[in-house]
PDB file of N, CA and C in Angstrom:
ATOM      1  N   UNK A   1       2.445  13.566  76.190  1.00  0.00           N
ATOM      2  CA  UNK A   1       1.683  13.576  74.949  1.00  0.00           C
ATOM      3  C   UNK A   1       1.955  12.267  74.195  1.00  0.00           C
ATOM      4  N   UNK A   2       0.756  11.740  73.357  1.00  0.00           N
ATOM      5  CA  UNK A   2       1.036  10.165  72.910  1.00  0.00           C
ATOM      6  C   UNK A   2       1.682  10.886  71.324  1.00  0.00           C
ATOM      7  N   UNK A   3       2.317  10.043  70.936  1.00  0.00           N
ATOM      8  CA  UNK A   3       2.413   9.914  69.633  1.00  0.00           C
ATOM      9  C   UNK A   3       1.435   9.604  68.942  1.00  0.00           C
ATOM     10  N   UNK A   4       1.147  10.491  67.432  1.00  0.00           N
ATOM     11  CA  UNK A   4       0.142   9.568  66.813  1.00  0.00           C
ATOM     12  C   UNK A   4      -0.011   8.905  65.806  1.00  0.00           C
ATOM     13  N   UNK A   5      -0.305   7.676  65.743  1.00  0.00           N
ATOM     14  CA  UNK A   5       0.098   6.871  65.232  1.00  0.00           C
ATOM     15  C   UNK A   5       0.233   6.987  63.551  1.00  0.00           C
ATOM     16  N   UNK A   6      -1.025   7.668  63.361  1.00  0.00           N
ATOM     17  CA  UNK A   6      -1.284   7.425  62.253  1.00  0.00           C
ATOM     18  C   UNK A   6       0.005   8.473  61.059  1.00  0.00           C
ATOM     19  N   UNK A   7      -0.070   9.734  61.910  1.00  0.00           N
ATOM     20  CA  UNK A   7       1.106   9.992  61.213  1.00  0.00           C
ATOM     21  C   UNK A   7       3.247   9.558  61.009  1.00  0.00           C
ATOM     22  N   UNK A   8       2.686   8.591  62.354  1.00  0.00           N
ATOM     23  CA  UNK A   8       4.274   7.863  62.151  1.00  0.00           C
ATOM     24  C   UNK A   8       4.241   6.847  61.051  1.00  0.00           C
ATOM     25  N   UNK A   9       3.029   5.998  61.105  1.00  0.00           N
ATOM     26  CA  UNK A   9       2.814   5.319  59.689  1.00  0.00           C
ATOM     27  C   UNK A   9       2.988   5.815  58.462  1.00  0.00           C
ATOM     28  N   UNK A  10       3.011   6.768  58.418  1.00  0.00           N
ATOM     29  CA  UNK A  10       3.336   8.049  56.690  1.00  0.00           C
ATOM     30  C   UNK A  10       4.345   8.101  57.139  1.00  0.00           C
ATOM     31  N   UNK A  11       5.080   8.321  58.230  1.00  0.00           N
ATOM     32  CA  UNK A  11       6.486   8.433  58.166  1.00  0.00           C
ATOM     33  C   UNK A  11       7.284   7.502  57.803  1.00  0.00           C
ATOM     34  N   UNK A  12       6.472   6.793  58.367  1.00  0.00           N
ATOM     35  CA  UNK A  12       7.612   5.454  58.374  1.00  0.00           C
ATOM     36  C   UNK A  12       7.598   4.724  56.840  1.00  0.00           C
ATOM     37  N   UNK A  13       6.331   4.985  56.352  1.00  0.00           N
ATOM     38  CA  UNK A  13       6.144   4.267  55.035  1.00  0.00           C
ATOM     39  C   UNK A  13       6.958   4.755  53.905  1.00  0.00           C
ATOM     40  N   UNK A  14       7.109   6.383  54.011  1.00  0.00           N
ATOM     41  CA  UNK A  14       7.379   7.488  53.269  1.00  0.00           C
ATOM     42  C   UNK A  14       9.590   7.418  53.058  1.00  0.00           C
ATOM     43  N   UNK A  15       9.940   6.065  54.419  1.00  0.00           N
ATOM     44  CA  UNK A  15      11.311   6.778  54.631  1.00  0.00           C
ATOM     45  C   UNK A  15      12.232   5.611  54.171  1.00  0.00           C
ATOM     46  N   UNK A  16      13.286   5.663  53.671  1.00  0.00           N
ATOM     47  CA  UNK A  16      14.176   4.981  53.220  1.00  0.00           C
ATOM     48  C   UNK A  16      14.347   3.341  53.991  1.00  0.00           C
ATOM     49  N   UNK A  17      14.636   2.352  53.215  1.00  0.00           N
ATOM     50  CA  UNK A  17      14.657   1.159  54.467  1.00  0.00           C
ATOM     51  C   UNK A  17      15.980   1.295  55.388  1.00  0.00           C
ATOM     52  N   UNK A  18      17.290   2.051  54.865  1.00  0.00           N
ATOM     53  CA  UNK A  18      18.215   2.428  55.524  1.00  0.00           C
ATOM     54  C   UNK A  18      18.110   3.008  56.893  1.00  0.00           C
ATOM     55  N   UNK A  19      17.255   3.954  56.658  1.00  0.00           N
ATOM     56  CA  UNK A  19      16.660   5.204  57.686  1.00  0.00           C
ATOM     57  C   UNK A  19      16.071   4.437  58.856  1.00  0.00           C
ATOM     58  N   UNK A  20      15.196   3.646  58.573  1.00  0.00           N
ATOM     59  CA  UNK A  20      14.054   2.631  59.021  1.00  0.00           C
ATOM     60  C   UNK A  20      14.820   1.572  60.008  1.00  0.00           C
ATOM     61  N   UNK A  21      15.988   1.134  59.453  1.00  0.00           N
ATOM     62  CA  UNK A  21      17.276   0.013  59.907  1.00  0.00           C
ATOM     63  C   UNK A  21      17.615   0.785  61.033  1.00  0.00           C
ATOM     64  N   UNK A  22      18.246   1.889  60.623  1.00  0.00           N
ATOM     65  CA  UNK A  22      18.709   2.925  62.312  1.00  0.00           C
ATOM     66  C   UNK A  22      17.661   3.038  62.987  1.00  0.00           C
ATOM     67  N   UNK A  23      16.992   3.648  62.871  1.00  0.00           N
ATOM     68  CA  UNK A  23      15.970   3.892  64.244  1.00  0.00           C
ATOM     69  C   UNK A  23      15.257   2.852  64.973  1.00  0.00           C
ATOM     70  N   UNK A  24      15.432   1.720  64.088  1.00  0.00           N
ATOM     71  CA  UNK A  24      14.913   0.546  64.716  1.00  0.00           C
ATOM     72  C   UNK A  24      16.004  -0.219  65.722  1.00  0.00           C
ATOM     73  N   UNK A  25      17.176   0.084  65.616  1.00  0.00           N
ATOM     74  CA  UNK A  25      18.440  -0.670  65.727  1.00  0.00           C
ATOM     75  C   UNK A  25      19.228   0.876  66.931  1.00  0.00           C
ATOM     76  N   UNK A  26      20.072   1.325  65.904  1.00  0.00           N
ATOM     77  CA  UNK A  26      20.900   2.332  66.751  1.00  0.00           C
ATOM     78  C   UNK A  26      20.103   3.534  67.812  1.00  0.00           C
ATOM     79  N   UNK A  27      18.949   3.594  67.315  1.00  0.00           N
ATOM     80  CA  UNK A  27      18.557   4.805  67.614  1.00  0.00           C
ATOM     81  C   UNK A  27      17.193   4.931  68.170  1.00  0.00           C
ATOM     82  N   UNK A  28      16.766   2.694  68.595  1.00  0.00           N
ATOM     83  CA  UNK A  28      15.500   2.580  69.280  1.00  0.00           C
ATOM     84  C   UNK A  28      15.181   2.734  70.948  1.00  0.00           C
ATOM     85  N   UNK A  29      16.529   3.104  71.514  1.00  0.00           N
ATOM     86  CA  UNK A  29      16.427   3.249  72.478  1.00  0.00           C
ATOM     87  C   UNK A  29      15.444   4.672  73.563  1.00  0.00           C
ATOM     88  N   UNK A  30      15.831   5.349  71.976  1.00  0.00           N
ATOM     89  CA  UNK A  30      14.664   6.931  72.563  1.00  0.00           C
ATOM     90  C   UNK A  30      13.939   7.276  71.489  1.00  0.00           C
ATOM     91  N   UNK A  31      13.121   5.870  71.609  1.00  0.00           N
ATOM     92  CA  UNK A  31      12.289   6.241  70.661  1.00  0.00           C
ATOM     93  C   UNK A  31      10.720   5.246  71.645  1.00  0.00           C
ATOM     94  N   UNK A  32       9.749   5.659  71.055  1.00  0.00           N
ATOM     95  CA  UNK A  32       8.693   5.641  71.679  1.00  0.00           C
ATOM     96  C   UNK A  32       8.050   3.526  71.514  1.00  0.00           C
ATOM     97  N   UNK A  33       7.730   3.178  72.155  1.00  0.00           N
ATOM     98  CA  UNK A  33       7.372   1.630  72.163  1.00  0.00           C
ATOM     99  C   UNK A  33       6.395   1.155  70.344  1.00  0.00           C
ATOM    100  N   UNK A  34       5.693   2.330  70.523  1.00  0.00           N
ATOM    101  CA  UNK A  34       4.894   2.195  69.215  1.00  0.00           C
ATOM    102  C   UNK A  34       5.430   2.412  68.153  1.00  0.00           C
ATOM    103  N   UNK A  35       6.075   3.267  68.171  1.00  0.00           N
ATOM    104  CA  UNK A  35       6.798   3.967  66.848  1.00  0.00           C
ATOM    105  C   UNK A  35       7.861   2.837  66.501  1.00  0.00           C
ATOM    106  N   UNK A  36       8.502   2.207  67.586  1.00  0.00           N
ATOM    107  CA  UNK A  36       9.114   0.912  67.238  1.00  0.00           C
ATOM    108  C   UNK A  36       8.472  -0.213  66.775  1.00  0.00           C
ATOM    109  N   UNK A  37       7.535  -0.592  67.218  1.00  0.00           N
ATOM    110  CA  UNK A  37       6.756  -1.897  66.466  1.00  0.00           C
ATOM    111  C   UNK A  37       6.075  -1.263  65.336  1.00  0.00           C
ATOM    112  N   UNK A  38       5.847  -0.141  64.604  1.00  0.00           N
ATOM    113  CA  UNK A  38       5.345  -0.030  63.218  1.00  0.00           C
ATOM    114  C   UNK A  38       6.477   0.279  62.228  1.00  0.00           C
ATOM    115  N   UNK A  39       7.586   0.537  63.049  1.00  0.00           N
ATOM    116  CA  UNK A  39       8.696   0.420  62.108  1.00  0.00           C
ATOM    117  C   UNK A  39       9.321  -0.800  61.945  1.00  0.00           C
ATOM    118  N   UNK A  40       9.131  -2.072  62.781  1.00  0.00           N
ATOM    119  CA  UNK A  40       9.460  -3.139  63.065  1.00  0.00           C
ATOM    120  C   UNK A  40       8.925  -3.813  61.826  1.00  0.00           C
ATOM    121  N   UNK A  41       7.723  -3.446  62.028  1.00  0.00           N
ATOM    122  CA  UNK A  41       6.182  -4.358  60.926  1.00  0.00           C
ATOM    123  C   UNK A  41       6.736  -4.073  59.670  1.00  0.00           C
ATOM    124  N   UNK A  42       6.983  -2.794  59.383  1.00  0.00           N
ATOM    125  CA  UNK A  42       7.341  -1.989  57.815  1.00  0.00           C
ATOM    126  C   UNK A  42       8.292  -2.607  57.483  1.00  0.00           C
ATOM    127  N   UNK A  43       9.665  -2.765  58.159  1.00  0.00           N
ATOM    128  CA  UNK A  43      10.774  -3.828  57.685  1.00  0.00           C
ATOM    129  C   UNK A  43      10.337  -5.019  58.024  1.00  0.00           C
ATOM    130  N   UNK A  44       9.628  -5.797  58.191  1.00  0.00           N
ATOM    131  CA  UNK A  44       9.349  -6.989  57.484  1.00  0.00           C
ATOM    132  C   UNK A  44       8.386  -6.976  56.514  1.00  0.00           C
ATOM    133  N   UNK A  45       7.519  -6.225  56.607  1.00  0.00           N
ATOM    134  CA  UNK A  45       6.270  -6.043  55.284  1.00  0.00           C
ATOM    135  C   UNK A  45       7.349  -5.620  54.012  1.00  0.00           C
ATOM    136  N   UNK A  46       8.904  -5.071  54.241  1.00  0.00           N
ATOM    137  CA  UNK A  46       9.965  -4.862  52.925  1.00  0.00           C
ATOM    138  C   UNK A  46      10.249  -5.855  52.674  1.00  0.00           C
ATOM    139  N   UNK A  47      10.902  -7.168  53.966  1.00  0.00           N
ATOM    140  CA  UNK A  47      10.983  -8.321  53.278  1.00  0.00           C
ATOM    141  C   UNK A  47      12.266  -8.894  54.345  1.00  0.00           C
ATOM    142  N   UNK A  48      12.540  -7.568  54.980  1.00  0.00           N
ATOM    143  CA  UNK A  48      13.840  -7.864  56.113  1.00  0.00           C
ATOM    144  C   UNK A  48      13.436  -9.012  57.315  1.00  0.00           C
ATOM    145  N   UNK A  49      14.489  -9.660  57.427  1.00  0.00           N
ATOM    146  CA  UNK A  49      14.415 -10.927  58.162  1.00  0.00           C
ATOM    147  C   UNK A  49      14.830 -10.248  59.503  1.00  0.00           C
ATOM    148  N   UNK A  50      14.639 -10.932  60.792  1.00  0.00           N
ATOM    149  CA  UNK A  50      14.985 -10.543  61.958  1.00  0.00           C
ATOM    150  C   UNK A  50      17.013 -10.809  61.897  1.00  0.00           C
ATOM    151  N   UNK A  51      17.415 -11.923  61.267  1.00  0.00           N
ATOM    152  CA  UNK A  51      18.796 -12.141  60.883  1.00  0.00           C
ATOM    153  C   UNK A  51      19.329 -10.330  60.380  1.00  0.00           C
ATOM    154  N   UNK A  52      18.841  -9.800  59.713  1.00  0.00           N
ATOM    155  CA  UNK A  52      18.970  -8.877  58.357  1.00  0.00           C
ATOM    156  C   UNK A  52      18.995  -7.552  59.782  1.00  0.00           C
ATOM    157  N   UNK A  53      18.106  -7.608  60.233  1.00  0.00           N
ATOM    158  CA  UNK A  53      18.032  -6.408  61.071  1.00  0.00           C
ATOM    159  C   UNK A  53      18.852  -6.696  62.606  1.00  0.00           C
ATOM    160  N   UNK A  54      19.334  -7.912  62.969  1.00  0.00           N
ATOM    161  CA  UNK A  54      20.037  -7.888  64.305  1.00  0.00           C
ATOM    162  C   UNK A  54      21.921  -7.569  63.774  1.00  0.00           C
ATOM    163  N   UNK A  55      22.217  -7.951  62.287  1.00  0.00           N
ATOM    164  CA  UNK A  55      23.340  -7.576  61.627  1.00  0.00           C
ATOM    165  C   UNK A  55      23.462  -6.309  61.515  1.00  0.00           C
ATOM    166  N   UNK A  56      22.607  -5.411  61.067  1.00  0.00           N
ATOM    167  CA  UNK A  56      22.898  -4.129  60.994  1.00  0.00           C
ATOM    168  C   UNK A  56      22.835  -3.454  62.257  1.00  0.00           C
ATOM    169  N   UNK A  57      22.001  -3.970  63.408  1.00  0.00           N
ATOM    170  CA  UNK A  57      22.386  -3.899  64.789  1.00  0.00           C
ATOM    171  C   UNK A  57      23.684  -3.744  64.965  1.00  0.00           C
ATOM    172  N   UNK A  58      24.371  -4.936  65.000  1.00  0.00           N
ATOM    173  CA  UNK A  58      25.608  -5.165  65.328  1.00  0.00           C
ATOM    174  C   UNK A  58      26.495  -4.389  64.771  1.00  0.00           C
ATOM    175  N   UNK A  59      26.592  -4.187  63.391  1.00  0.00           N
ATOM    176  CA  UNK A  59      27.538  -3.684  62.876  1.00  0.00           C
ATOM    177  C   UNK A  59      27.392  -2.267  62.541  1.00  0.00           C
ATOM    178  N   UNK A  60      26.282  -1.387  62.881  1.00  0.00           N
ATOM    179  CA  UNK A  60      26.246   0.206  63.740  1.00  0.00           C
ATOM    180  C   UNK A  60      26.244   0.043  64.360  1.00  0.00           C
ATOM    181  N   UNK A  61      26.067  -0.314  65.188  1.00  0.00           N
ATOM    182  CA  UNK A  61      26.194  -0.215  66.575  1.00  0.00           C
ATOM    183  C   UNK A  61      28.172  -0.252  67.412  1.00  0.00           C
ATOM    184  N   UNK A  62      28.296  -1.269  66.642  1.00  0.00           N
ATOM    185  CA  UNK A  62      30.138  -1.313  67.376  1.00  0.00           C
ATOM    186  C   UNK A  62      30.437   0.290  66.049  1.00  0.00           C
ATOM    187  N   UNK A  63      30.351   0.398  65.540  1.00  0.00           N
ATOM    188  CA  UNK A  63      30.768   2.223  64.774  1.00  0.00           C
ATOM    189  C   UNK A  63      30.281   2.991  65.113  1.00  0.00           C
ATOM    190  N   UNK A  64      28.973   3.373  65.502  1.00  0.00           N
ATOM    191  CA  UNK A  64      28.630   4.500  66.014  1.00  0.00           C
ATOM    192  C   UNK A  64      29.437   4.995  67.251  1.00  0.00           C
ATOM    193  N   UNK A  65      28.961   6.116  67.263  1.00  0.00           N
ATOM    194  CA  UNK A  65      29.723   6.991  68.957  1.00  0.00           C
ATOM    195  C   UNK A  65      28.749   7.046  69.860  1.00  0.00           C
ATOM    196  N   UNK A  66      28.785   6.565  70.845  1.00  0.00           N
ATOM    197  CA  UNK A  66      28.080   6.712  71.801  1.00  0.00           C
ATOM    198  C   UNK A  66      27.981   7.581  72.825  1.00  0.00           C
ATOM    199  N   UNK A  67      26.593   8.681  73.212  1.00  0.00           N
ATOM    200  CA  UNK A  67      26.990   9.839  73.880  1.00  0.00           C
ATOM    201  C   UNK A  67      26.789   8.786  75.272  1.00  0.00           C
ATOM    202  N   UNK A  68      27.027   9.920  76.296  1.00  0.00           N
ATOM    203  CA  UNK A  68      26.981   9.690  77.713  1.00  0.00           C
ATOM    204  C   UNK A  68      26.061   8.988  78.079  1.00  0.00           C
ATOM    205  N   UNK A  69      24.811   9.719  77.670  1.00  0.00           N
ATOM    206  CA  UNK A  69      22.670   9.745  77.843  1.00  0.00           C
ATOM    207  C   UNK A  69      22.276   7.996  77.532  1.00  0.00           C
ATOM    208  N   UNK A  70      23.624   7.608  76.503  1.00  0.00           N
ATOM    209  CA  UNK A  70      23.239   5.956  76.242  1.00  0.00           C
ATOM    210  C   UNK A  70      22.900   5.964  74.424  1.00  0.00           C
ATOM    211  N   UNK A  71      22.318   7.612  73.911  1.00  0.00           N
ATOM    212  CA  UNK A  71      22.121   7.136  72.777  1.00  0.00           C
ATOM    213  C   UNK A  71      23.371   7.522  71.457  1.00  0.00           C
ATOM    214  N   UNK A  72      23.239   7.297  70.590  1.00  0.00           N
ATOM    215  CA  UNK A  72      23.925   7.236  69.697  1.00  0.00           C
ATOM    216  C   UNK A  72      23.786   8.975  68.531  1.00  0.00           C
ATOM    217  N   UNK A  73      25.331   9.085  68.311  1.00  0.00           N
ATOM    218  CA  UNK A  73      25.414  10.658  68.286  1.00  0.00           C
ATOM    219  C   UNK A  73      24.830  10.584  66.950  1.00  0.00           C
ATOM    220  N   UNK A  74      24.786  11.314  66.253  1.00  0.00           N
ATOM    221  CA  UNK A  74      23.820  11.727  65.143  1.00  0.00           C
ATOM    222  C   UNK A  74      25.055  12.485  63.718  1.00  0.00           C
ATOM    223  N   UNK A  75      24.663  12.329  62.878  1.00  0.00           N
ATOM    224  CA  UNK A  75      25.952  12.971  61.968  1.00  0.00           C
ATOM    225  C   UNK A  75      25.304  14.514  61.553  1.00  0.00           C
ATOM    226  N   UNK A  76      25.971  15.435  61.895  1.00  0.00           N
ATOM    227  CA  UNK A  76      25.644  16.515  61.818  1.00  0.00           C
ATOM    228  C   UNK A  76      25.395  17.585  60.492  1.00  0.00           C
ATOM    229  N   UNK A  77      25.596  16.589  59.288  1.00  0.00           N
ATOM    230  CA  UNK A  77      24.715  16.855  57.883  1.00  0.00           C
ATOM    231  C   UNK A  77      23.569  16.123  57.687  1.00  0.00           C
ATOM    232  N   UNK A  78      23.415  14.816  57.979  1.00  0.00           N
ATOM    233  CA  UNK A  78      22.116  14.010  57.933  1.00  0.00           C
ATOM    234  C   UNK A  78      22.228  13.304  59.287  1.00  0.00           C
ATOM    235  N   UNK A  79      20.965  12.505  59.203  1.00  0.00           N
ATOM    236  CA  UNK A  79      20.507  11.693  60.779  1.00  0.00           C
ATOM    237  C   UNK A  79      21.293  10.092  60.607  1.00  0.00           C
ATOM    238  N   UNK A  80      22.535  10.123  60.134  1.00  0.00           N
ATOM    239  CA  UNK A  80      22.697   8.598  60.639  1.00  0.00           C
ATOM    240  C   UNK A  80      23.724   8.500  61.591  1.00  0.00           C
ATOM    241  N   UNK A  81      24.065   7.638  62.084  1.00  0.00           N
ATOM    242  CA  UNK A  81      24.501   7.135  63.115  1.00  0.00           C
ATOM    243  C   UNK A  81      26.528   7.742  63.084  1.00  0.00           C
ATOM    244  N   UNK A  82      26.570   8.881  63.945  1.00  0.00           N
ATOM    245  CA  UNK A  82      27.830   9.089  63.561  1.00  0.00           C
ATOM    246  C   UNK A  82      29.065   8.163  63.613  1.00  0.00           C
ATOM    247  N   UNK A  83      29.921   8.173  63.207  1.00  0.00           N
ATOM    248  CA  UNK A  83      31.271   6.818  63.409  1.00  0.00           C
ATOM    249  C   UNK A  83      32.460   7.765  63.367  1.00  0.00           C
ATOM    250  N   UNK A  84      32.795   9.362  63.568  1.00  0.00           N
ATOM    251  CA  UNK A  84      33.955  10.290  63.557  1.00  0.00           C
ATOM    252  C   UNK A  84      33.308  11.287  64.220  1.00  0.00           C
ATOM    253  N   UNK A  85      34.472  12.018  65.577  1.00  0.00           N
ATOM    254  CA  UNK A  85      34.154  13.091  65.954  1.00  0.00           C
ATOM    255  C   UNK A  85      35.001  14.317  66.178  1.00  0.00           C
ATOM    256  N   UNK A  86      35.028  15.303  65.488  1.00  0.00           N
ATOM    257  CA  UNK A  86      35.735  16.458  65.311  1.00  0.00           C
ATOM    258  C   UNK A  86      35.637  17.669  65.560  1.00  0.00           C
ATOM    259  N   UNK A  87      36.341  18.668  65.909  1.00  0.00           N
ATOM    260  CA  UNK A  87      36.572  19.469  66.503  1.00  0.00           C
ATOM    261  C   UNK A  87      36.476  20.790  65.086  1.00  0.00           C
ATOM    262  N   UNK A  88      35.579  21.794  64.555  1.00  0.00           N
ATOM    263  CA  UNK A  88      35.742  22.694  63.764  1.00  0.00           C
ATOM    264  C   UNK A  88      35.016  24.194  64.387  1.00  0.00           C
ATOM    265  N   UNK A  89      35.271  25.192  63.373  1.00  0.00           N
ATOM    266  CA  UNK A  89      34.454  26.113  63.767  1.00  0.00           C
ATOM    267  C   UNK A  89      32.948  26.123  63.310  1.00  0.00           C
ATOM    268  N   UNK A  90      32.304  26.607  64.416  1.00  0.00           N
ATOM    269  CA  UNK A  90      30.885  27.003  64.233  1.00  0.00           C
ATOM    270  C   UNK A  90      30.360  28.569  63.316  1.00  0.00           C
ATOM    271  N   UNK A  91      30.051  28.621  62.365  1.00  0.00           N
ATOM    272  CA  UNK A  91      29.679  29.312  61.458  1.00  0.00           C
ATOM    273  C   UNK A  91      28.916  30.335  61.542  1.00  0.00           C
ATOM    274  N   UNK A  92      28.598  31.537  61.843  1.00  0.00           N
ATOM    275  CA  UNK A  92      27.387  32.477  61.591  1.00  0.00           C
ATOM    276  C   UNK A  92      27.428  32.295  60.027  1.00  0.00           C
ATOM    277  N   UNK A  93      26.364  32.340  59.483  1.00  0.00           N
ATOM    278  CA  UNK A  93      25.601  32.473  57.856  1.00  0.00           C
ATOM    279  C   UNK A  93      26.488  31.248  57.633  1.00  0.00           C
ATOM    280  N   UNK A  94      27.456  30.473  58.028  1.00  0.00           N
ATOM    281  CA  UNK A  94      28.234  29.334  56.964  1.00  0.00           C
ATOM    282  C   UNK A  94      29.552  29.694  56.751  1.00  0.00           C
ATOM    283  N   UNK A  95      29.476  31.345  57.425  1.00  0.00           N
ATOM    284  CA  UNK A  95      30.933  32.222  56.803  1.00  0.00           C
ATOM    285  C   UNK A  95      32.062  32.311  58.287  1.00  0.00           C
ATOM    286  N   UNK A  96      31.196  33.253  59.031  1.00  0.00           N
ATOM    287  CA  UNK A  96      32.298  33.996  60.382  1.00  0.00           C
ATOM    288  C   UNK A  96      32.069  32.783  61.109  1.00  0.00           C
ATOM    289  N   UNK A  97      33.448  32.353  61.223  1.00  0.00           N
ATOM    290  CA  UNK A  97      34.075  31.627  62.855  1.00  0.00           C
ATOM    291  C   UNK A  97      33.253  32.654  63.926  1.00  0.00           C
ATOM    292  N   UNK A  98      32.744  31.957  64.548  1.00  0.00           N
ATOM    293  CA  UNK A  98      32.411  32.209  65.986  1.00  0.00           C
ATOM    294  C   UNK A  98      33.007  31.792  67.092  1.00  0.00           C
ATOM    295  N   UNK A  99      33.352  30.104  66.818  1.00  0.00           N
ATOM    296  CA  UNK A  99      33.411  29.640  68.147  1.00  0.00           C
ATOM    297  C   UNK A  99      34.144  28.011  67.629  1.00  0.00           C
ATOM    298  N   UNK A 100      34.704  27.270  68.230  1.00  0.00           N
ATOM    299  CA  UNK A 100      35.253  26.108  68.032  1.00  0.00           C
ATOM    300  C   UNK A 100      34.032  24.943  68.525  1.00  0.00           C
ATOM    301  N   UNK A 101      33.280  24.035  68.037  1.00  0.00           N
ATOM    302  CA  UNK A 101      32.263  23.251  68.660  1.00  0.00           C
ATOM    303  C   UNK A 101      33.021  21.742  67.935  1.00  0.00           C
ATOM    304  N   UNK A 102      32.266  20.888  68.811  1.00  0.00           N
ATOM    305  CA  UNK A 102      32.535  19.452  68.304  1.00  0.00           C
ATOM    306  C   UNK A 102      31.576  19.062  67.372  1.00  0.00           C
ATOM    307  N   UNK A 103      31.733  18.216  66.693  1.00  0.00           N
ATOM    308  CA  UNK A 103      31.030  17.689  65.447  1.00  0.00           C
ATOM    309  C   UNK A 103      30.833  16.418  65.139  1.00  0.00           C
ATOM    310  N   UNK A 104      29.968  15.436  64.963  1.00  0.00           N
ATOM    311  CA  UNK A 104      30.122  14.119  64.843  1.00  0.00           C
ATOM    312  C   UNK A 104      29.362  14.028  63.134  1.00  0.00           C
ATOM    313  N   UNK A 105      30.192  13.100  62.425  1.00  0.00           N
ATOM    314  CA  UNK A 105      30.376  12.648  61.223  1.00  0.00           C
ATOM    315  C   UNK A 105      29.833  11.170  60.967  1.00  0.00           C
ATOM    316  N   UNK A 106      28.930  10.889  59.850  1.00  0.00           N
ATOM    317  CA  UNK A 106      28.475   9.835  59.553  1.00  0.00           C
ATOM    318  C   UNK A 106      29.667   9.249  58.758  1.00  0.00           C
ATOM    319  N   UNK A 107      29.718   8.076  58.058  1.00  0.00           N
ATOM    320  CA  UNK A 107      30.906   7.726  57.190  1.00  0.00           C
ATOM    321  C   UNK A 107      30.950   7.855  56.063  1.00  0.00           C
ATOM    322  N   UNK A 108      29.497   8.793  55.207  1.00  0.00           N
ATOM    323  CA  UNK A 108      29.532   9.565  54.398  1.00  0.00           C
ATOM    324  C   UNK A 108      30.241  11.019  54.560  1.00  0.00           C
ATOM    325  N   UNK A 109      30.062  11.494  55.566  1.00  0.00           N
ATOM    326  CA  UNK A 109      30.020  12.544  55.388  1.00  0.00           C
ATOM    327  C   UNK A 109      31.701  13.128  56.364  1.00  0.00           C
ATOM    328  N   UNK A 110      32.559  11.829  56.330  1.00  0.00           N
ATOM    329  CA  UNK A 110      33.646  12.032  57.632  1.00  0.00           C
ATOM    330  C   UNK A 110      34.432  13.136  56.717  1.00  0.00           C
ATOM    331  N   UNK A 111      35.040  14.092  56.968  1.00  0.00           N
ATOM    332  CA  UNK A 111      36.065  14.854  57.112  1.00  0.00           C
ATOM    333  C   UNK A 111      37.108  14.132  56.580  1.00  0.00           C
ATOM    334  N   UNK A 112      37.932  14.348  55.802  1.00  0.00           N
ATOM    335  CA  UNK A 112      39.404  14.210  55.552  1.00  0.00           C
ATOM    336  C   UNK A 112      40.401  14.877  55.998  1.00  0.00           C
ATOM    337  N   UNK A 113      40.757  14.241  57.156  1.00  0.00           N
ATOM    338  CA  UNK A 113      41.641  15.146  57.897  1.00  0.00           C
ATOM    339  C   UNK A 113      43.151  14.598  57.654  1.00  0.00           C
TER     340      UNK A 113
END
């Protein structure tokens, strides 16, 4: 199935330039050819230089965690690029321990352990 375009353009227009930086960078690897060049266009139509976007390359990229598959783990309160991975319980309703699962953490959102 193609992507379509027109609604990745509302997406893309609609989403943070932060947001826009990862998926173009950490997280363009599984992402679709098109959906990359209109997110490409959007950060420079913001004003981002190719300098501006190969830095934030670099510097998520050596922090993020990298799964097996090649892509980059995800922080398991929001979508950025995790940089901590931990071991807690998995929740029914938020409350009952079920089960022990792993967890990956953005650097907002790392755990104080």
């Amino acid at each position: 199935m193609r992507p379509d375009p027109e609604r990745i353009r509302v997406n893309v227009w609609q989403a943070p330039t932060e947001d826009l930086l990862d998926r173009a960078t950490v997280y363009g690897a599984g992402m679709e050819p098109e959906a990359l060049d209109i997110i490409e266009a959007e950060l420079r139509r913001r004003g981002l230089t190719f300098e501006q976007i190969k830095a934030h390359a670099e510097q998520h990229g050596q922090q993020a965690i990298w799964l097996p598959d090649g892509m980059a783990a995800e922080c398991h309160v929001c979508r950025r690029p995790a940089v901590v991975e931990h071991w807690d319980w998995h929740r029914l309703w938020g409350v009952l321990p079920l089960f022990p699962r792993r967890y990956y953490s953005c650097a907002e959102h790392q755990l104080d352990n």
